[in-house]
N, C-alpha and C. Protein backbone atom coordinates (compact mmCIF):
# COMPACT_ATOMS: atom_id res chain seq x y z
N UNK A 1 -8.08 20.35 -15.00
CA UNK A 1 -7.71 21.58 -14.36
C UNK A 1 -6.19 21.71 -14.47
N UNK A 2 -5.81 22.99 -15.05
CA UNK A 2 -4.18 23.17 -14.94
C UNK A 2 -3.64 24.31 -13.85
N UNK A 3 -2.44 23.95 -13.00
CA UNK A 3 -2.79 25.30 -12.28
C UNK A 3 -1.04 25.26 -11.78
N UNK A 4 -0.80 26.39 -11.78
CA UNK A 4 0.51 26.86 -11.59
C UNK A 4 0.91 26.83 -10.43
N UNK A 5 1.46 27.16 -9.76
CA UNK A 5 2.45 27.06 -8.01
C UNK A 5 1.51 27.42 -7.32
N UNK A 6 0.93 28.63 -7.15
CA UNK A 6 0.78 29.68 -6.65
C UNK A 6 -1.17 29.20 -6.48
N UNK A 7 -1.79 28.95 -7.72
CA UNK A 7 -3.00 28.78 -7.64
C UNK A 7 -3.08 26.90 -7.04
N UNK A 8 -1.84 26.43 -7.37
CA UNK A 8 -2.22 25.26 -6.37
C UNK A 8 -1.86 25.28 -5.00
N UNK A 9 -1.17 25.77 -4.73
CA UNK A 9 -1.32 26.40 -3.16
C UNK A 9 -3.06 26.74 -2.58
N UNK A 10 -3.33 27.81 -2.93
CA UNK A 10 -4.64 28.41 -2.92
C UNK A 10 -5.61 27.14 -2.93
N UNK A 11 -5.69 26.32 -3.97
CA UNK A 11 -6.55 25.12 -4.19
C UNK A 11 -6.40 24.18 -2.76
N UNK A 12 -5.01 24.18 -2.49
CA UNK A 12 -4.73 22.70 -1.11
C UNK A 12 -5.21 23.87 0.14
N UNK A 13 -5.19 24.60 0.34
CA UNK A 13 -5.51 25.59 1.30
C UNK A 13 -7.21 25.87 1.84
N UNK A 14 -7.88 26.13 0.16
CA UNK A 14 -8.91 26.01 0.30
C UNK A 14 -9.64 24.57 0.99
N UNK A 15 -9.23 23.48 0.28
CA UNK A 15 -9.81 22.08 0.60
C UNK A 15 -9.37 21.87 1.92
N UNK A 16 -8.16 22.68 2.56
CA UNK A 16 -8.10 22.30 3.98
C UNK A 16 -9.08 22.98 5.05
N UNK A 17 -9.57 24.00 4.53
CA UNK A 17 -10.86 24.60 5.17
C UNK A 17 -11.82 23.84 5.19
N UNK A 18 -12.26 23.23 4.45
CA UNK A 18 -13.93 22.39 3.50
C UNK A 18 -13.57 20.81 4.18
N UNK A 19 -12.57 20.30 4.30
CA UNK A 19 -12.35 18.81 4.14
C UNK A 19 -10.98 18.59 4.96
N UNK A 20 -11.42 17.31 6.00
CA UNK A 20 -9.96 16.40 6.25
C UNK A 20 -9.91 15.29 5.36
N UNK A 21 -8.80 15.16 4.93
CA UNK A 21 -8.37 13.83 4.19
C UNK A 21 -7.59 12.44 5.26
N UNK A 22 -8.70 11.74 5.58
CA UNK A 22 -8.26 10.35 6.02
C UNK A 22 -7.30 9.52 6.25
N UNK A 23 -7.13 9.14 4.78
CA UNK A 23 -6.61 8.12 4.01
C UNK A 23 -6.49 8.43 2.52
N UNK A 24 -5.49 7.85 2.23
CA UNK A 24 -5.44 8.26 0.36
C UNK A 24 -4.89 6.69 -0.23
N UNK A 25 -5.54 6.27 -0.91
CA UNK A 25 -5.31 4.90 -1.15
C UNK A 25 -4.34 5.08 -3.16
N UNK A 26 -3.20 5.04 -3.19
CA UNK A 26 -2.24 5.30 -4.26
C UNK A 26 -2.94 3.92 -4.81
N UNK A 27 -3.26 3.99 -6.60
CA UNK A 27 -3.36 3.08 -7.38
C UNK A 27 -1.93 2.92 -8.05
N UNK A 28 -1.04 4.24 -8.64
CA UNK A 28 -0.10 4.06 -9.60
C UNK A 28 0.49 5.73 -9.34
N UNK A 29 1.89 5.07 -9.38
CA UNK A 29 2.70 6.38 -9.13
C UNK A 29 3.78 6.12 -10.31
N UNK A 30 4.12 6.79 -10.88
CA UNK A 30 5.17 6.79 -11.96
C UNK A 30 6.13 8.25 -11.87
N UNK A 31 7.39 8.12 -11.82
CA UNK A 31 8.16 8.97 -11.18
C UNK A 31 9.46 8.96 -12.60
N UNK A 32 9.74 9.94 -13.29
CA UNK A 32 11.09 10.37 -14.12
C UNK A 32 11.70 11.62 -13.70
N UNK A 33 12.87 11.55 -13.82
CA UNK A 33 13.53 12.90 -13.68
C UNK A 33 12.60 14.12 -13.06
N UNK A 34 12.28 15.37 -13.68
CA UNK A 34 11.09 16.38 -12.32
C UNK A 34 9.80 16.11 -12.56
N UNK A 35 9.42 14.56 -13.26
CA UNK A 35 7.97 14.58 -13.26
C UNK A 35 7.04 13.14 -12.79
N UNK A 36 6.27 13.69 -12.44
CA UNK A 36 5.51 13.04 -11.51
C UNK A 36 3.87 12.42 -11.90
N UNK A 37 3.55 11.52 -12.04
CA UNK A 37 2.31 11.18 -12.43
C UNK A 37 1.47 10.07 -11.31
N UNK A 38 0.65 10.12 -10.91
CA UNK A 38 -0.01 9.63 -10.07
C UNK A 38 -1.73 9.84 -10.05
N UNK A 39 -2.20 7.90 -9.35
CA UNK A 39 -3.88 7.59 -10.09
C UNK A 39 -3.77 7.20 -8.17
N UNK A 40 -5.00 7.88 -7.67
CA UNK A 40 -4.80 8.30 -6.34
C UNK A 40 -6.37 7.81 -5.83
N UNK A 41 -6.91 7.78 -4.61
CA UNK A 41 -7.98 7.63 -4.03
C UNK A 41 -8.08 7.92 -2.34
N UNK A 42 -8.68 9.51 -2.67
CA UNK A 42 -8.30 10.15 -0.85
C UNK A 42 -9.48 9.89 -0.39
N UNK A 43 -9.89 9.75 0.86
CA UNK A 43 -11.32 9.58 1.60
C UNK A 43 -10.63 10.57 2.86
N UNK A 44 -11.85 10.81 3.41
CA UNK A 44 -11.94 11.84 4.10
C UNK A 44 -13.57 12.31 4.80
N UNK A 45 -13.74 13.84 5.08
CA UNK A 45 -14.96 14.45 5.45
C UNK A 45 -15.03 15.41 5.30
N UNK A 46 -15.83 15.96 5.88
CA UNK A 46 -15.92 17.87 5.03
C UNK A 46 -16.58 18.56 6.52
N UNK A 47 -16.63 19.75 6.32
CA UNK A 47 -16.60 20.40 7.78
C UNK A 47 -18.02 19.96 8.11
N UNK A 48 -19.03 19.13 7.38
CA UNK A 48 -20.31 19.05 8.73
C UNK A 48 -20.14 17.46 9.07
N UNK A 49 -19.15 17.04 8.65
CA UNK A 49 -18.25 15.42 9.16
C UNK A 49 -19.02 14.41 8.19
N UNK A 50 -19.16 15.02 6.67
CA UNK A 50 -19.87 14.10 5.69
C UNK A 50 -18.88 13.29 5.21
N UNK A 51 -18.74 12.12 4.80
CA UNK A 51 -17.68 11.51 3.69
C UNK A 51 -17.57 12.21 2.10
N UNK A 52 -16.89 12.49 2.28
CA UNK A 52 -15.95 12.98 0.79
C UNK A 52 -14.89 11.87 0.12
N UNK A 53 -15.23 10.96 -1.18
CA UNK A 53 -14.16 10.62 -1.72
C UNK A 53 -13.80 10.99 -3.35
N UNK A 54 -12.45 10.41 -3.73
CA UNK A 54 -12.71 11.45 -5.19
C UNK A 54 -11.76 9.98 -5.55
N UNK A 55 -11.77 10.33 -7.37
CA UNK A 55 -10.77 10.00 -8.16
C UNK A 55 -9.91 10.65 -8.54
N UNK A 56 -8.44 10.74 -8.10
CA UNK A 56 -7.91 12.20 -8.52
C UNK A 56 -6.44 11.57 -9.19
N UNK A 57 -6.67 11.89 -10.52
CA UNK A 57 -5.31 11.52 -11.56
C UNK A 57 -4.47 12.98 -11.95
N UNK A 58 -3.15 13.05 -11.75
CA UNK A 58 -2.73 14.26 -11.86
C UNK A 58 -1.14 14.02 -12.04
N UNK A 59 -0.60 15.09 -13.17
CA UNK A 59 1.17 14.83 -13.63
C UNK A 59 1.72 16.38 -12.95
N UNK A 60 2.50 15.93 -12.15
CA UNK A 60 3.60 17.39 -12.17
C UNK A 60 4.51 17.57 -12.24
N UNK A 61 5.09 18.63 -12.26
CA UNK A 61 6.40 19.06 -13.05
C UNK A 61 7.05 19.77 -11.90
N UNK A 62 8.55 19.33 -11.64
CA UNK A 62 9.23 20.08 -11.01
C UNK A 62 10.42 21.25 -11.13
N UNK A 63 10.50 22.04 -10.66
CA UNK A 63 11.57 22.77 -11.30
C UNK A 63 11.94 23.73 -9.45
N UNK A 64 13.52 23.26 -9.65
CA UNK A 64 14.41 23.98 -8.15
C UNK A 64 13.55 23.33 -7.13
N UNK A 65 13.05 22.03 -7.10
CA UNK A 65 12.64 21.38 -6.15
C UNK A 65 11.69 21.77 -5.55
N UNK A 66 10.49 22.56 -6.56
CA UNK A 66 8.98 23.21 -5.67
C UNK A 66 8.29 22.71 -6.99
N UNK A 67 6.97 22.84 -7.06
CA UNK A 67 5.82 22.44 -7.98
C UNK A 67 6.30 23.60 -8.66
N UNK A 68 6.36 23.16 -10.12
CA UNK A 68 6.02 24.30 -11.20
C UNK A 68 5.14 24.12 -12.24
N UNK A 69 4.68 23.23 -12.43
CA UNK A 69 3.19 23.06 -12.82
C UNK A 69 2.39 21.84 -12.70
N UNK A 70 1.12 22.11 -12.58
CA UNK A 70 0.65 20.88 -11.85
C UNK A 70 -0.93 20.81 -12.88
N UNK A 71 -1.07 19.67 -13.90
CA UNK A 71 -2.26 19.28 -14.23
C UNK A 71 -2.81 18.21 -13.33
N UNK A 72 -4.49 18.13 -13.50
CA UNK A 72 -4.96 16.85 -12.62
C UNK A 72 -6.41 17.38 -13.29
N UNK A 73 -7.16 15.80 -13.01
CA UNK A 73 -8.69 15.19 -13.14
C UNK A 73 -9.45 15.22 -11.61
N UNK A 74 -10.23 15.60 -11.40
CA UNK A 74 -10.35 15.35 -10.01
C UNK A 74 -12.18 14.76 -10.37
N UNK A 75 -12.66 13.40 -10.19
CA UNK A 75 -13.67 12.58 -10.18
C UNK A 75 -14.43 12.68 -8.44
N UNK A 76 -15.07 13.43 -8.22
CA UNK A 76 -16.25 13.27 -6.94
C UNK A 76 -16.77 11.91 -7.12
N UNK A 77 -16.27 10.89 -6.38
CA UNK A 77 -16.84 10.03 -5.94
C UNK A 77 -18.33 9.97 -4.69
N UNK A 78 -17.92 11.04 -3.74
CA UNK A 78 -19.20 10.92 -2.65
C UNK A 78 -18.48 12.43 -2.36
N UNK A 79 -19.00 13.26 -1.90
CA UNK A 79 -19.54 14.40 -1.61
C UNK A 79 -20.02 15.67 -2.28
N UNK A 80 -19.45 16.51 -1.97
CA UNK A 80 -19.90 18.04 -2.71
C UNK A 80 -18.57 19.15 -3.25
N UNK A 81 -18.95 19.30 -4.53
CA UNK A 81 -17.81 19.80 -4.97
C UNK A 81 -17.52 20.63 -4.38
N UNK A 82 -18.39 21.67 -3.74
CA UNK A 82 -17.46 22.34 -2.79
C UNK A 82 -16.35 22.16 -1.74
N UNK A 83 -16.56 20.90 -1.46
CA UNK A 83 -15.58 20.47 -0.56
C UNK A 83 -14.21 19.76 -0.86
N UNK A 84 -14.26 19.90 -2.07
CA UNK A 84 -12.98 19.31 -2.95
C UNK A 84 -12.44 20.57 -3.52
N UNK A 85 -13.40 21.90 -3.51
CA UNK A 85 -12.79 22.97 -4.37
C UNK A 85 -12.80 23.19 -5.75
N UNK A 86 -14.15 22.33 -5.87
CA UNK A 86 -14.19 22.32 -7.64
C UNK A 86 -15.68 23.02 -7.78
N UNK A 87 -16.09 23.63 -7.22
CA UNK A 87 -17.59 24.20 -7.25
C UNK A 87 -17.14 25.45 -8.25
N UNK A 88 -18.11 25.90 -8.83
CA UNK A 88 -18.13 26.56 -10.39
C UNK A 88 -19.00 28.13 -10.18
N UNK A 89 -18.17 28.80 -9.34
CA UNK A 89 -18.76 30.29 -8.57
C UNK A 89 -19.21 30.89 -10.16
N UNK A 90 -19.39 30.58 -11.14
CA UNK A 90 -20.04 31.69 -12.30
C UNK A 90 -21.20 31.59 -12.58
C-alpha cells in the first residue's frame, strides 16, 4: 500500500475507530537523513474487544518535518481486515 499525507491520516483515523493498539513490539528500525524504515508488531483489539495483531513493515519519507510519503506491508496476523483498514469495499 502507498499512501500520501493526507490518505495516511484518513487510514490512522479510520483504525482508531475499528481498533485500540496495546502494545507494538519494534523488530528493526533503521533511520537516515528524512527516511525511515521500520519491521513492527502492534497487538491490540477492535471495537467488540477481539484481539487484533498484524505484521506491519513500512519506509517513510520526510519532508518540512510531516510525512510526505509513506509505503508499508501490513500482514493480519489475528483479526479482521476491517479492523486494520485493509478491507477491499469493491
Amino acid at each position: 500500500m502507498r499512501l500520501d499525507r493526507t490518505k495516511y491520516i484518513q487510514h490512522v483515523l479510520e483504525q482508531k475507530n475499528n481498533m485500540t493498539v496495546n502494545s507494538i513490539d519494534y523488530k528493526h528500525i533503521l533511520e537516515k537523513d528524512n527516511e525511515l524504515f521500520a519491521l513492527y508488531y502492534p497487538k491490540g483489539k477492535n471495537k467488540d474487544n477481539q484481539p487484533v495483531e498484524a505484521e506491519v513493515i513500512v519506509y517513510i519519507s520526510f519532508e518540512n518535518q510531516q510525512i510526505f510519503r509513506i509505503n508499508g506491508m501490513v500482514r493480519l496476523i489475528k483479526g479482521d481486515l476491517a479492523d486494520v483498514d485493509m478491507k477491499n469495499d469493491n
